[in-house]
Protein backbone atom coordinates (compact mmCIF):
# COMPACT_ATOMS: atom_id res chain seq x y z
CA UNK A 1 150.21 130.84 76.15
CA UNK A 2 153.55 133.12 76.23
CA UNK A 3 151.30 136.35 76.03
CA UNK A 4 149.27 134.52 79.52
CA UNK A 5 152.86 134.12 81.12
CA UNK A 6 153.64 137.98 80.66
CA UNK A 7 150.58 139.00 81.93
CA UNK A 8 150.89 137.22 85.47
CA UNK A 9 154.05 138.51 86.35
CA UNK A 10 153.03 142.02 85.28
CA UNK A 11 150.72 144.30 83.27
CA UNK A 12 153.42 146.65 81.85
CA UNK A 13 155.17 145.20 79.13
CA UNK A 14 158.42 145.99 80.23
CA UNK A 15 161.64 144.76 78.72
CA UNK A 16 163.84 143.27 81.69
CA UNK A 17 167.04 145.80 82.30
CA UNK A 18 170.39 143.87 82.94
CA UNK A 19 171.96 147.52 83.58
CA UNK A 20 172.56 148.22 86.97
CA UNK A 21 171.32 151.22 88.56
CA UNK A 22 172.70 153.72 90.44
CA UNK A 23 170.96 155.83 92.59
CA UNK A 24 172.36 158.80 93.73
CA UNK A 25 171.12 160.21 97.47
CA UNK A 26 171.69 163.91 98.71
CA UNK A 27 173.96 163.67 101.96
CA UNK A 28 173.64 166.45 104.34
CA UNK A 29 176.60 167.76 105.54
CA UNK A 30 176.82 168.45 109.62
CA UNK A 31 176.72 172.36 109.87
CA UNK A 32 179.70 173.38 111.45
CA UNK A 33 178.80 175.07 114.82
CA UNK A 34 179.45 179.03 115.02
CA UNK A 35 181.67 180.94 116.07
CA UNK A 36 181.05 184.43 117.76
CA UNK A 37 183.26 187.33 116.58
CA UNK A 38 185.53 188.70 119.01
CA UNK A 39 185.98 192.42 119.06
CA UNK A 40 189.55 192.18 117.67
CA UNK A 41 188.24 190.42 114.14
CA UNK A 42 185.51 193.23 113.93
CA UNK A 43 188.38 195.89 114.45
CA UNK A 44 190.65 194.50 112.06
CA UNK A 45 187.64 194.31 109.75
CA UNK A 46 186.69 197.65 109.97
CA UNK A 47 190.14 198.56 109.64
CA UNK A 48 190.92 196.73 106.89
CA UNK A 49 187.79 198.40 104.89
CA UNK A 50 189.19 201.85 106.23
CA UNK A 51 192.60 201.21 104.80
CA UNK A 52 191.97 198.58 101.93
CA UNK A 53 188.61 199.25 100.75
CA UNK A 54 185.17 197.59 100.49
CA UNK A 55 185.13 194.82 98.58
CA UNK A 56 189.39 193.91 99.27
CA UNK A 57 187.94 190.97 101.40
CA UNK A 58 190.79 188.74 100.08
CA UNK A 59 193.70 191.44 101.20
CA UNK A 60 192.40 192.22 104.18
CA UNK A 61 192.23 188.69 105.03
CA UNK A 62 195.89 187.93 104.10
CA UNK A 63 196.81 191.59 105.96
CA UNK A 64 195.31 190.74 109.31
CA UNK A 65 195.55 186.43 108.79
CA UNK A 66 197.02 185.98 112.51
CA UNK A 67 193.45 187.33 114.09
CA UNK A 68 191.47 185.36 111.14
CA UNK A 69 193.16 182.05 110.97
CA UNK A 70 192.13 181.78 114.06
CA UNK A 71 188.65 180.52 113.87
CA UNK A 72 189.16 179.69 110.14
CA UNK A 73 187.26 182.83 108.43
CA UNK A 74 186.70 182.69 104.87
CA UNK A 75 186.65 186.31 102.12
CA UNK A 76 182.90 185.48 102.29
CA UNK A 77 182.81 185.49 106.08
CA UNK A 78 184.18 188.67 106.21
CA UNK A 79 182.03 190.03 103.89
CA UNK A 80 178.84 188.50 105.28
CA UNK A 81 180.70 190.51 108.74
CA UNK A 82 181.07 193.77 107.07
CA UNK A 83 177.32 193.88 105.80
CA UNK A 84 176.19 192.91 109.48
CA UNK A 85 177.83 195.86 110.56
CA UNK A 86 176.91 198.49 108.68
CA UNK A 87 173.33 196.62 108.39
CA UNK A 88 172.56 199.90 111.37
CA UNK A 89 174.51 202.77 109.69
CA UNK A 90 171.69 202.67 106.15
C-alpha cells in the first residue's frame, strides 16, 4: 500500500529536499553608450606613444588625465585606440 502511494505522486523515487535552492540568473548589464574620440585624445595618444612608449598606457593616461578624464577612458581604451590607429599603417 505505501509503495502504491509513492507511485501516484511520482515515478522517480526521489527523496523530498528540505534545502532551499538557489538559483543563480546571468544579469545583463546596460552597455554604456559610446563615446566618439575627439581629435585632442587621439593627439595626446599618439603623443604619449611618441614620448612614453607603446605599451605605457597607464603613464600616458596619468600624463595627459585632464583630456582623458573627460569621457572616463580606461589603459584598455587607450590601447584598444592606439591599435585602431595604426590598424592602416601595417
Amino acid at each position: 500500500m505505501a509503495a502504491e502511494k509513492k507511485n501516484e505522486n511520482s515515478e522517480f523515487d526521489f527523496a523530498p529536499d528540505d534545502e532551499e535552492v538557489e538559483l543563480k540568473f546571468k544579469v545583463k548589464k546596460k552597455r554604456q553608450k559610446r563615446i566618439p574620440y575627439s581629435d585632442e585624445e587621439k593627439k595626446a595618444l599618439l603623443d604619449g606613444v611618441q614620448e612614453f612608449g607603446k605599451g605605457a598606457w597607464r603613464t600616458i593616461r596619468d600624463h595627459y588625465a585632464d583630456i582623458f578624464d573627460v569621457n572616463n577612458r580606461s589603459t584598455v581604451n587607450l590601447k584598444d585606440l592606439h591599435r585602431t590607429l595604426t590598424k592602416s599603417e601595417r
